[in-house]
N, C-alpha and C. Protein backbone atom coordinates (compact mmCIF):
# COMPACT_ATOMS: atom_id res chain seq x y z
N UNK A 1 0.85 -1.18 0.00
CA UNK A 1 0.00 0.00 0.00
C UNK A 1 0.89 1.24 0.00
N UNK A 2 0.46 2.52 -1.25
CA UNK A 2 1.28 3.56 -0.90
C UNK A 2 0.26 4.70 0.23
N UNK A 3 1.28 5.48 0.58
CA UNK A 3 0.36 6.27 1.53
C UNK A 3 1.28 7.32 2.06
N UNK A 4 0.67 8.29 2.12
CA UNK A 4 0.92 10.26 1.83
C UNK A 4 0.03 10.81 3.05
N UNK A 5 1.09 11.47 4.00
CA UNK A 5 0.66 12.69 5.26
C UNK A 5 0.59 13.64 4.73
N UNK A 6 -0.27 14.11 5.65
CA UNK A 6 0.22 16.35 5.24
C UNK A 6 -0.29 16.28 6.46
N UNK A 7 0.00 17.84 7.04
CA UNK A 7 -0.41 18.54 8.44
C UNK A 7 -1.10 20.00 7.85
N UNK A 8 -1.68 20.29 8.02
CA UNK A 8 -2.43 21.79 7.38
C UNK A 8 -2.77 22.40 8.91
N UNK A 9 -1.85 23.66 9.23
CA UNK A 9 -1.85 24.34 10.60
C UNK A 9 -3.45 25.35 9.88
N UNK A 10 -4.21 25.60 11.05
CA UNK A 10 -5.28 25.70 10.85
C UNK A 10 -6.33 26.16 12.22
N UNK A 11 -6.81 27.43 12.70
CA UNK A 11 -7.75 27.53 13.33
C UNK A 11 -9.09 26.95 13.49
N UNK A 12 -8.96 26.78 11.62
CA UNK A 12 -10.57 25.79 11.30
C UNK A 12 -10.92 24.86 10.94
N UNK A 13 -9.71 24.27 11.20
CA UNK A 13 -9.56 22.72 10.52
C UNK A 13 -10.88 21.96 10.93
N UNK A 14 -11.69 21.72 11.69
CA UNK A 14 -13.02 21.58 11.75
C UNK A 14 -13.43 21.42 10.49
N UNK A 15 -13.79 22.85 10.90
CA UNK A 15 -14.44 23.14 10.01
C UNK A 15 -14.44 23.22 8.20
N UNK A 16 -13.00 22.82 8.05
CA UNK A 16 -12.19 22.82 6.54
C UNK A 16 -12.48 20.89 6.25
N UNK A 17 -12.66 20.20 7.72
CA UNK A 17 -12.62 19.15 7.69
C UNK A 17 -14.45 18.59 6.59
N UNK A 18 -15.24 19.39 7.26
CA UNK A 18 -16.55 19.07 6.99
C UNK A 18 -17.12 19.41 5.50
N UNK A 19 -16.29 20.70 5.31
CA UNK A 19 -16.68 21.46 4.12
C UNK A 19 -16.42 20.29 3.27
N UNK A 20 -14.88 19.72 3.41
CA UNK A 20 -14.09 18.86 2.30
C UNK A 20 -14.62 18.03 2.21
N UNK A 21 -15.60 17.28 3.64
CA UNK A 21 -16.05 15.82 3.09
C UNK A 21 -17.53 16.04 2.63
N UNK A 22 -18.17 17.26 2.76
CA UNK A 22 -19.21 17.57 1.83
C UNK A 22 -19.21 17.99 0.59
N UNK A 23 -18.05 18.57 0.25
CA UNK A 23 -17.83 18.91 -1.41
C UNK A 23 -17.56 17.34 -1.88
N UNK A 24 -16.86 16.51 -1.34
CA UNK A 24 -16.36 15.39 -1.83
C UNK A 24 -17.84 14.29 -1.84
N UNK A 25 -18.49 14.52 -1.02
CA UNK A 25 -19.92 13.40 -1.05
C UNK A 25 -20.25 13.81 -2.40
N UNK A 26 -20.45 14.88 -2.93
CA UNK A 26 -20.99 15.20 -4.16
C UNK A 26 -20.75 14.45 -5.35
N UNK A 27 -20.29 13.74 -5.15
CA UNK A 27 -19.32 12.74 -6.48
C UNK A 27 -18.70 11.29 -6.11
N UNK A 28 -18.53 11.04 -4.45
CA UNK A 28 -17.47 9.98 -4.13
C UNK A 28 -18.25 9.67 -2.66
N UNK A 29 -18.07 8.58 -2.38
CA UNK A 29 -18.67 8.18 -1.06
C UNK A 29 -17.89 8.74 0.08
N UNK A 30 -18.43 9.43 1.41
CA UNK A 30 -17.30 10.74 2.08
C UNK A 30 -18.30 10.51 3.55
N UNK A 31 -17.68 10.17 4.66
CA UNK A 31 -18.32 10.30 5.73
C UNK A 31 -17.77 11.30 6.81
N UNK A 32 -18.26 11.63 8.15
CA UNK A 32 -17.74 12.87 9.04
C UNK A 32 -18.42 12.35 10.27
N UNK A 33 -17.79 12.75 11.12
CA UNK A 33 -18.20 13.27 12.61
C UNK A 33 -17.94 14.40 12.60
N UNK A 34 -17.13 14.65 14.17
CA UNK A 34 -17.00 15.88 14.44
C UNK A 34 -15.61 16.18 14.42
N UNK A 35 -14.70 15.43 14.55
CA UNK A 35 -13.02 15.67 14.47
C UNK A 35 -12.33 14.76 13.35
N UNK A 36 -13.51 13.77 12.41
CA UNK A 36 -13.05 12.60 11.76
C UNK A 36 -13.53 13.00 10.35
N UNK A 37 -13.09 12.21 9.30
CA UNK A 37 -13.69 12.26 7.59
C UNK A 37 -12.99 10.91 7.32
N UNK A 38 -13.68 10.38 6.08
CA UNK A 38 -13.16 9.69 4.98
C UNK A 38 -13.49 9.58 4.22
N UNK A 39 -12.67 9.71 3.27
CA UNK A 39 -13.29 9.74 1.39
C UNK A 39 -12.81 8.71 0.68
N UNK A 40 -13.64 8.19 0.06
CA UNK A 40 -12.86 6.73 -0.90
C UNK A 40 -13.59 7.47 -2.31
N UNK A 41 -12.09 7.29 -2.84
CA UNK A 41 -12.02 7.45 -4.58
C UNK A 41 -11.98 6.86 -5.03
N UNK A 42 -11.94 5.78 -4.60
CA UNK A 42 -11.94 4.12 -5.73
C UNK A 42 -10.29 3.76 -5.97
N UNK A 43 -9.89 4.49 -6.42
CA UNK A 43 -8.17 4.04 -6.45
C UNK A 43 -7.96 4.76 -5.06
N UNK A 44 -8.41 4.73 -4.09
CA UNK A 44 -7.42 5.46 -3.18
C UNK A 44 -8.49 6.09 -2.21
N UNK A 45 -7.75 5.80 -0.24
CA UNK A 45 -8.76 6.48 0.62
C UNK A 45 -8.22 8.01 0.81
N UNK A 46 -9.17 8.73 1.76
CA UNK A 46 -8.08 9.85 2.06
C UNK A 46 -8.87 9.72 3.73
N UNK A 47 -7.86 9.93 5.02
CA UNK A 47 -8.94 9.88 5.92
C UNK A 47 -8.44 10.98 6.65
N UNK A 48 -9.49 12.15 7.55
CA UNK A 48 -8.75 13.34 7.52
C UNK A 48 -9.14 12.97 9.19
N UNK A 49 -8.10 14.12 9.91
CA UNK A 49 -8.68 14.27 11.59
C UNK A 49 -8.45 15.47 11.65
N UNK A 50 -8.93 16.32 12.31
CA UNK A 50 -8.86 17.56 12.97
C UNK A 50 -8.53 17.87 14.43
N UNK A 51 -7.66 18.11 14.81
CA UNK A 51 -7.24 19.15 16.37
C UNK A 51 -6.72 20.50 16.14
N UNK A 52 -7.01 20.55 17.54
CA UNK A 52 -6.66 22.27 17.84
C UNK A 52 -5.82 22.77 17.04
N UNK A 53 -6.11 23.53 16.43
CA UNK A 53 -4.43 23.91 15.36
C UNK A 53 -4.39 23.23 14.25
N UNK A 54 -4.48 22.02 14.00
CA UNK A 54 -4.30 21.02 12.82
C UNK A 54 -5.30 20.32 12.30
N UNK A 55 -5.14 20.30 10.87
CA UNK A 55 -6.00 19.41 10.21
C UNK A 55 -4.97 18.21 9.25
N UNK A 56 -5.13 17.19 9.64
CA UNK A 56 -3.78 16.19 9.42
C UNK A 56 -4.85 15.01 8.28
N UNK A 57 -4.34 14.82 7.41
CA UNK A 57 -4.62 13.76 6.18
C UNK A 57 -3.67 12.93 5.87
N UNK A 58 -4.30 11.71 5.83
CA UNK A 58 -3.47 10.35 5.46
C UNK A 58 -4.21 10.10 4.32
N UNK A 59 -3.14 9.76 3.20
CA UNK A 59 -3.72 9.22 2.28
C UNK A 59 -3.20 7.94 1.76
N UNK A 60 -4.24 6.70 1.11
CA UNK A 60 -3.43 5.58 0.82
C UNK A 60 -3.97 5.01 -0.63
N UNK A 61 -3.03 3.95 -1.25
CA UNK A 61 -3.85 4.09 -2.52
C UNK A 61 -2.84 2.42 -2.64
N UNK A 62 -3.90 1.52 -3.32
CA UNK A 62 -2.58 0.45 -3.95
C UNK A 62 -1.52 0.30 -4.66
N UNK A 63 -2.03 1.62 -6.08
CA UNK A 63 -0.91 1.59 -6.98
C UNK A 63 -0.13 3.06 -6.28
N UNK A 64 0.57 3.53 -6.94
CA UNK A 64 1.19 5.02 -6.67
C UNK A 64 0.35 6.13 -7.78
N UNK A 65 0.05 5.18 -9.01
CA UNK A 65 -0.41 6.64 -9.53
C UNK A 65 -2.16 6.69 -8.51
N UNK A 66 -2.68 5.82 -8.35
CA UNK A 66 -3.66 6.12 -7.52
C UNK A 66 -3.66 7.57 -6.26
N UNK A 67 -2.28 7.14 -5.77
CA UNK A 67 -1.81 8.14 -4.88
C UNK A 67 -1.85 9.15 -4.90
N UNK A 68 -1.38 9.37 -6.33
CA UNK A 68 -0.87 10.91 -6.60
C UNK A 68 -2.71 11.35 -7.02
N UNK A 69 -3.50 10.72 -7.42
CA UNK A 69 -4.81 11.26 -7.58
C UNK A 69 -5.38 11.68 -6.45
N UNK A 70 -5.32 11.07 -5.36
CA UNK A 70 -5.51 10.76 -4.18
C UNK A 70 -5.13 12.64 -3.65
């Protein structure tokens, strides 16, 4: 499995969290709580968390070019 971090420093990561997995339901299966997301693209998940300050994304995919879509 390949698989890609980022950290995005952020007051609203919340809230950047929810927006993203509602623009993303629009097209791709995308779930949320309140500090959690996940989006599956078919080649590839993305699963996001939110804390104080940070909004942190893991992404994983089987192939690599999946990844880079990802």
């Amino acid at each position: 499995m390949n698989t890609a971090h980022a950290t995005i420093r952020s007051e609203k990561a919340a809230r950047y969290l929810v927006q993203l997995c509602k623009h993303f339901a629009h097209k791709i299966p995308a779930r949320w709580e309140d500090d959690t997301g996940h989006a599956d693209f078919g080649f590839g998940t993305c699963d996001m968390t939110a804390s104080v300050g940070t909004l942190q994304l893991s992404c994983s995919a089987p192939e690599p070019e999946g990844l880079e879509r990802v």
